[in-house]
Protein backbone atom coordinates (compact mmCIF):
# COMPACT_ATOMS: atom_id res chain seq x y z
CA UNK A 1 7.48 -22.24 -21.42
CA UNK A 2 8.42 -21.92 -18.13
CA UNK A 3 7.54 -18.52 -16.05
CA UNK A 4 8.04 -16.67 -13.00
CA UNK A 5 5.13 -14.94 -11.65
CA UNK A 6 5.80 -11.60 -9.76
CA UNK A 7 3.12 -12.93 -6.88
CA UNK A 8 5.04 -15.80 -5.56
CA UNK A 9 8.60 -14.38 -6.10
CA UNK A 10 6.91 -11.13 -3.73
CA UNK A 11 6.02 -14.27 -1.11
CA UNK A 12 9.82 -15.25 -1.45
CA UNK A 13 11.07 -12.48 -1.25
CA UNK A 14 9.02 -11.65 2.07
CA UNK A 15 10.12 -14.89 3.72
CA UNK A 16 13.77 -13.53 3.44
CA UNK A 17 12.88 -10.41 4.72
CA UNK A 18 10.55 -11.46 7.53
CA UNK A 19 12.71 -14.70 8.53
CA UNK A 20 9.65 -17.26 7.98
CA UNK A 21 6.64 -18.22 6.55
CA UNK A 22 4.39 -17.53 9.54
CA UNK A 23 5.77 -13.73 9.71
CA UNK A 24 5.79 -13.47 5.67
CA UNK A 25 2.20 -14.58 5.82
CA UNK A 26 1.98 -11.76 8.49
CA UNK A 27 2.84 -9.15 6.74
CA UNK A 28 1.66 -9.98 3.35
CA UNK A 29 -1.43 -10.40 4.53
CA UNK A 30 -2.34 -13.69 3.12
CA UNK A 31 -2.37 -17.45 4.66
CA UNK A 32 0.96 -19.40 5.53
CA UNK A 33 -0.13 -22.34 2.85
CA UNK A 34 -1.06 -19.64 0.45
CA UNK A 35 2.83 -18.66 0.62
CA UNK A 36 4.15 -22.06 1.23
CA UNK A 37 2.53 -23.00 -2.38
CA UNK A 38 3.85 -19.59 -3.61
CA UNK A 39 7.47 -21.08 -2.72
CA UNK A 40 6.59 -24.43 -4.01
CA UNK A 41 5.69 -23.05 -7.34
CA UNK A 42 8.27 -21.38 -7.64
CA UNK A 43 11.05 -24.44 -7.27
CA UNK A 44 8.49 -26.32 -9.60
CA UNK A 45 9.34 -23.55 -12.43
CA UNK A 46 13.64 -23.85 -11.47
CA UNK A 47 13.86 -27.24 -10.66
CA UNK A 48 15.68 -27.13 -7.54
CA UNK A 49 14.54 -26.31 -3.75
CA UNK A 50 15.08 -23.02 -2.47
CA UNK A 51 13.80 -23.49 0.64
CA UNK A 52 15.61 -25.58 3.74
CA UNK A 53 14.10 -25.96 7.02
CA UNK A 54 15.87 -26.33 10.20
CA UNK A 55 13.62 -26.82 12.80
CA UNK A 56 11.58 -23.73 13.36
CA UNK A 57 13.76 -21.80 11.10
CA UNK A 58 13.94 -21.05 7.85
CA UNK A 59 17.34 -20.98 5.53
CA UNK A 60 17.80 -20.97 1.61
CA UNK A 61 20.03 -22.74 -0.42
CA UNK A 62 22.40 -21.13 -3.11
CA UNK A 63 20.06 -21.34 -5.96
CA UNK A 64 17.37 -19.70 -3.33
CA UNK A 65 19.49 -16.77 -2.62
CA UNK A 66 20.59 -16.13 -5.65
CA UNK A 67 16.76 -15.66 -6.97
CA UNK A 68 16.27 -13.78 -3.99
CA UNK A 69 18.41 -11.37 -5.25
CA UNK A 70 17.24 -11.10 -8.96
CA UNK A 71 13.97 -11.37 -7.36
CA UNK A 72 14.17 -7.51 -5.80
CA UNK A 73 15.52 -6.62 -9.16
CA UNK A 74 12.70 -7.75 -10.71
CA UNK A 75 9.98 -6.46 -8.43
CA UNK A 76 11.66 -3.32 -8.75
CA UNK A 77 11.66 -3.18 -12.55
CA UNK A 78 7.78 -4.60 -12.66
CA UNK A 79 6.70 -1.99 -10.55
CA UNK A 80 8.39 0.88 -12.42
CA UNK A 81 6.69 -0.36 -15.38
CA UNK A 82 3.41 -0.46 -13.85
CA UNK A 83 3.86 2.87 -12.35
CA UNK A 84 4.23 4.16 -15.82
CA UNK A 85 2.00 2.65 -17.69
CA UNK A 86 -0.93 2.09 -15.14
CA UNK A 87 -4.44 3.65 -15.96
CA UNK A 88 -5.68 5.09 -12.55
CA UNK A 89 -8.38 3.22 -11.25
CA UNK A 90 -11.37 4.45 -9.59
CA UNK A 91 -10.93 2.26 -6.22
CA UNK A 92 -7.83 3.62 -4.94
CA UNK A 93 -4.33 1.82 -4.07
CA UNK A 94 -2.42 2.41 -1.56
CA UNK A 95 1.35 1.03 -1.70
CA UNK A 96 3.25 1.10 1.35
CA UNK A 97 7.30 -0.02 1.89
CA UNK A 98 8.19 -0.95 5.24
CA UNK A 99 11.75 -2.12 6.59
CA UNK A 100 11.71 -5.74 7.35
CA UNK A 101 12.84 -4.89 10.86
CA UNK A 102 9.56 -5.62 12.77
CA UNK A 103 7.06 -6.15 10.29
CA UNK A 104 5.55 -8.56 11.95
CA UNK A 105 4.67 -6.59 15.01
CA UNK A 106 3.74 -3.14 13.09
CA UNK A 107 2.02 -4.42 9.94
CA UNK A 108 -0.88 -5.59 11.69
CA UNK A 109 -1.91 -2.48 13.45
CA UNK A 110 -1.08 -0.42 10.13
CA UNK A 111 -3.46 -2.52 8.44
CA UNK A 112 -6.17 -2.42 11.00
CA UNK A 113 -5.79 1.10 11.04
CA UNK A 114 -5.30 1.41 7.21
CA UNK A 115 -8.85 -0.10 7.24
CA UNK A 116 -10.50 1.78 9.19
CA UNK A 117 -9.72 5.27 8.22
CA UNK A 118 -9.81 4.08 3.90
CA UNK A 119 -12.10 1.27 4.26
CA UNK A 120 -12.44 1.50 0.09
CA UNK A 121 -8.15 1.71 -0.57
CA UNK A 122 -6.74 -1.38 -1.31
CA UNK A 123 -3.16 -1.90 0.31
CA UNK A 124 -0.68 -3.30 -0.83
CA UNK A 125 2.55 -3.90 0.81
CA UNK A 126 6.39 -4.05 0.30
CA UNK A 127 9.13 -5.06 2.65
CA UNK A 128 12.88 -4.75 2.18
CA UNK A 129 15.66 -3.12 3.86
CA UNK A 130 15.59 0.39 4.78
CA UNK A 131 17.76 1.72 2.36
CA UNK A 132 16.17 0.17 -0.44
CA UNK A 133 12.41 1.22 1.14
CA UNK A 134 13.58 5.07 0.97
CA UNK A 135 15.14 4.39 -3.05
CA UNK A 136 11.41 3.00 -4.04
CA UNK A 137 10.07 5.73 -2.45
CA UNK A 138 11.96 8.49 -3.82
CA UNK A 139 11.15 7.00 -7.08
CA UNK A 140 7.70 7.23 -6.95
CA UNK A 141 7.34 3.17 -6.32
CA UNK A 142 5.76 4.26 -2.54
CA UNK A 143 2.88 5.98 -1.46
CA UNK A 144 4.00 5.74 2.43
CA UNK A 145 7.26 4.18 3.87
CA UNK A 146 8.39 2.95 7.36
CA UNK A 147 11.95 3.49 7.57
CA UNK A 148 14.71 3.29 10.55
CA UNK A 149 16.27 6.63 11.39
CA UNK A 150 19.26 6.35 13.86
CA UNK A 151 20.20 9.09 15.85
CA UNK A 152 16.74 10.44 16.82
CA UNK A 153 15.64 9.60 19.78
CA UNK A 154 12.12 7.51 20.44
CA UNK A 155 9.44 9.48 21.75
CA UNK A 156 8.03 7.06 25.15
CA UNK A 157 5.76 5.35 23.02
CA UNK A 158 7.99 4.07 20.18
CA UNK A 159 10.69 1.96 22.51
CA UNK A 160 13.08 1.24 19.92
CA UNK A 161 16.90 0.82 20.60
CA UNK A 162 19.70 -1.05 18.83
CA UNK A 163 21.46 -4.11 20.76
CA UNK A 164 24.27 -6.19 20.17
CA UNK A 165 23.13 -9.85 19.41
CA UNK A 166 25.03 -13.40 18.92
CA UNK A 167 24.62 -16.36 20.15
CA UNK A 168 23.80 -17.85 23.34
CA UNK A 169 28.20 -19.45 23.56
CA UNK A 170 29.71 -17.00 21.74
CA UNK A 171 32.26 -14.77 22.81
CA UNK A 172 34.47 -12.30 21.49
CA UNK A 173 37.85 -13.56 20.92
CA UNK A 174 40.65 -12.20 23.08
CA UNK A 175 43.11 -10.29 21.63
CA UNK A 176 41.82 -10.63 18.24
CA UNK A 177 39.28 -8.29 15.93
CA UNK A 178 35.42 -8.73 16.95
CA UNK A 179 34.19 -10.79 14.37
CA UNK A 180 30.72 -9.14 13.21
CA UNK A 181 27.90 -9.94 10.46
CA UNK A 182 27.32 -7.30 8.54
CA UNK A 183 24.80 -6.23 6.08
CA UNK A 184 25.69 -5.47 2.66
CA UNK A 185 25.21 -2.05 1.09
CA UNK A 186 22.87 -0.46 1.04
CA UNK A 187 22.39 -0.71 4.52
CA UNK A 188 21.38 1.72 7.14
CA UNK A 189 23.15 0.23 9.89
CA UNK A 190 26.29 -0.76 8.42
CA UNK A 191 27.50 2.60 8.70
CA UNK A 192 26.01 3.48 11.99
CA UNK A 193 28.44 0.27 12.96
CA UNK A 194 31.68 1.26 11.33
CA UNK A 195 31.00 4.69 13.01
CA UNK A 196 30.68 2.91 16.36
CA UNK A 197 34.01 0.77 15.96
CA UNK A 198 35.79 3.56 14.85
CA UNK A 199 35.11 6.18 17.64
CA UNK A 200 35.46 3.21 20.52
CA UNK A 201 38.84 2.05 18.45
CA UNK A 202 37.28 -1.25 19.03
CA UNK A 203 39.76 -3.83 16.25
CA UNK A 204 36.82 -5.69 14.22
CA UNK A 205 36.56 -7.68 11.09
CA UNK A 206 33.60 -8.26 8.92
CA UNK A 207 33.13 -11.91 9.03
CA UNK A 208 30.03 -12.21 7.29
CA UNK A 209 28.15 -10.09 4.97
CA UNK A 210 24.48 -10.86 4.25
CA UNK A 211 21.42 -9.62 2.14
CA UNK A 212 18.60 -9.78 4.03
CA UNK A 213 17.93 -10.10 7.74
CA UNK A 214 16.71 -13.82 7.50
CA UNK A 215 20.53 -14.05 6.48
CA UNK A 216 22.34 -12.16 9.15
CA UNK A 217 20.35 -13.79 12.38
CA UNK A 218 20.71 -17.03 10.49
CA UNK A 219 24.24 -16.06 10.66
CA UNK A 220 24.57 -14.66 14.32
CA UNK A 221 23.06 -17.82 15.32
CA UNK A 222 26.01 -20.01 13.69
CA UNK A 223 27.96 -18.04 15.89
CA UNK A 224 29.89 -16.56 12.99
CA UNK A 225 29.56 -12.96 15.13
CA UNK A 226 27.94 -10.11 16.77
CA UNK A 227 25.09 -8.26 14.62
CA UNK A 228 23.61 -5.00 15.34
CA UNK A 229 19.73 -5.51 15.47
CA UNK A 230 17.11 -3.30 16.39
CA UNK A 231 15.07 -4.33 19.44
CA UNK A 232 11.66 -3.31 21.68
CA UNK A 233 13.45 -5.66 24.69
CA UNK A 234 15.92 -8.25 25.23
CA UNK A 235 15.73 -11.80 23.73
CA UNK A 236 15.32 -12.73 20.67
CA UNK A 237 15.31 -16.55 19.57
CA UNK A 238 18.20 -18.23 19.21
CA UNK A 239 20.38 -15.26 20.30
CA UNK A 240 21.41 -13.32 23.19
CA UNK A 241 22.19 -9.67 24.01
CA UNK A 242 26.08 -8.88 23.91
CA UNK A 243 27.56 -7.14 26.20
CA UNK A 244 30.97 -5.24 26.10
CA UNK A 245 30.95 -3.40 22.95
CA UNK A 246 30.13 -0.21 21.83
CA UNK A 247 26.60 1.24 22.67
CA UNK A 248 24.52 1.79 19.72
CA UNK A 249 22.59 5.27 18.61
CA UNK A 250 19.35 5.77 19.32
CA UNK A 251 17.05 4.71 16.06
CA UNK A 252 13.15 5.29 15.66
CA UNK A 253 11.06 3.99 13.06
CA UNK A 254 9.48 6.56 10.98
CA UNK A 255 6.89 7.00 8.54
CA UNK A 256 7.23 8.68 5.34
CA UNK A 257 4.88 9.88 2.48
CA UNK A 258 5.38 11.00 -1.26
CA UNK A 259 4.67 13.90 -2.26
CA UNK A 260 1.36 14.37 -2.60
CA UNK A 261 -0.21 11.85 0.09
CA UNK A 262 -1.86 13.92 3.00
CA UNK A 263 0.25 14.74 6.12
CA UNK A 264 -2.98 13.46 8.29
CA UNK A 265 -2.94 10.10 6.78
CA UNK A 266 1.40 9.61 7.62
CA UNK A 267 0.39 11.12 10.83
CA UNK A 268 -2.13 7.98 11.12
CA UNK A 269 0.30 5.38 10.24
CA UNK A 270 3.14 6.88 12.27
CA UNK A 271 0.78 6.51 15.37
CA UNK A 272 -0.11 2.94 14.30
CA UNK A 273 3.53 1.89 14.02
CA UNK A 274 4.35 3.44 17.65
CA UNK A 275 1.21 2.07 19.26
CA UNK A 276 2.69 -1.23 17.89
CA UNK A 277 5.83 -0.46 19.45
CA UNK A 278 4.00 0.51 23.19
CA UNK A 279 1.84 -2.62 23.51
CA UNK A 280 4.67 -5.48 22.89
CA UNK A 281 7.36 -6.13 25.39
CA UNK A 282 8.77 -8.61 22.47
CA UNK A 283 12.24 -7.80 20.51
CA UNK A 284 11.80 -6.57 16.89
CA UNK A 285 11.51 -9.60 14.75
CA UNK A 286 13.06 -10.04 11.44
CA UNK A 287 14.06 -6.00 10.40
């Protein structure tokens, strides 16, 4: 009988949330063939590839989105059961969420820094979309979280901002409704974007809504629209900086703890995640 294991389908999912293999690998903290045979597995057990590659990057067919989304539902449900059920062990576990928004540029300093002040926790890590980082760790599913918040302004540090991206030919169409990709609920910056159309009385249209942020650059880079992304500088691959349409809030990313993990250790990790921020002059891959 055929089976899906809950490792690779967490290496799937992370691929789609991190926009690759290399950055998956990354932040999962494992090799890139280790979650390139993850994937393989995994369209061994349905029969069908998931996976399409188009030169460096990294798209899914129908059958692979689809299991990307009962994937999430899935982990989710696995790790509510665990949760429940789970005799504590004696070497502790640490399970941190983190937006997919940079996780390739933050995780490794967490990590580092993870290691050094618990050398004996083991840590394991999540990434998904804000929204759905804050549900897991209201529910108990988190010990820490890395979230965006948008209207707080970064301390000098932590230079995050949001910026208009698209492709390098596209333009907005004159006289007609901006044509934007759009994340779809629950999404953090969906309504910071309706919010921004509606006080500039800009005319839009949602021409695209996606589940992941693999999806929405993939998207952006079609030139299917504008997408709101959250950046350290200009440039990211593939697509350009618009300009013309409504500035964006300010947005930090912040760490958050359950209750019950000590404020020094989210202190810890929040200084990890904006010395991460302070020593790249890179855009924000993959949120």
């Amino acid at each position: 009988m055929d089976t899906l294991d809950v490792v690779p389908l967490r290496s799937l999912v992370a691929v789609a949330s991190c926009g690759g293999f290399h950055r998956a690998a990354a932040a999962l903290h494992l090799s890139q063939s280790a979650v390139s045979q993850h994937v393989r597995r995994l369209e061994q057990v349905v029969g069908a590839p998931l996976v399409e590659r188009s030169g460096r990057r990294t798209t899914f067919t129908p059958r692979g989105e689809a299991l990307i989304a009962e994937a999430r539902r899935l982990l989710d449900l696995h790790d509510d059961i665990l949760n429940a059920v789970r005799v504590p062990r004696e070497s502790a576990t640490l399970v941190l969420g983190s937006t997919e928004h940079g996780a390739e540029q933050i995780l490794p300093e967490i990590i580092a820094t993870l290691d050094r002040v618990a050398p004996d926790t083991e840590v394991r890590i999540r990434l998904d979309r804000t929204a759905r980082v804050s549900e897991a760790l209201a529910a108990g599913r988190l010990d820490l979280a890395v979230i965006l918040k948008l209207g707080e302004a970064s301390p000098a540090q932590n230079s995050l901002r949001l910026e208009w991206y698209a492709a390098p030919d596209w333009k907005p169409p004159a006289g007609e409704p901006v044509p934007l990709v759009q994340f779809d609920p629950p999404c953090v910056l969906r309504p910071a974007v309706l919010d921004l159309m509606a006080a500039s009385r800009h005319p839009f249209r949602t021409a695209v809504e996606v589940g992941d942020l693999a999806g929405g650059q993939s998207a952006a880079r079609s030139g299917l629209g504008a997408i709101l992304l959250p950046v350290v500088d200009s440039g990211l691959e593939g697509l350009r900086p618009v300009a013309g349409l409504p500035e964006p809030p300010p947005v930090r990313m912040v760490v958050q703890g359950r209750d019950g993990v000590p404020g020094h250790l989210v202190a810890t990790v929040q200084r990890a995640v904006d010395l991460a921020l302070s020593d790249t002059e890179r855009p924000l891959r993959n949120g």
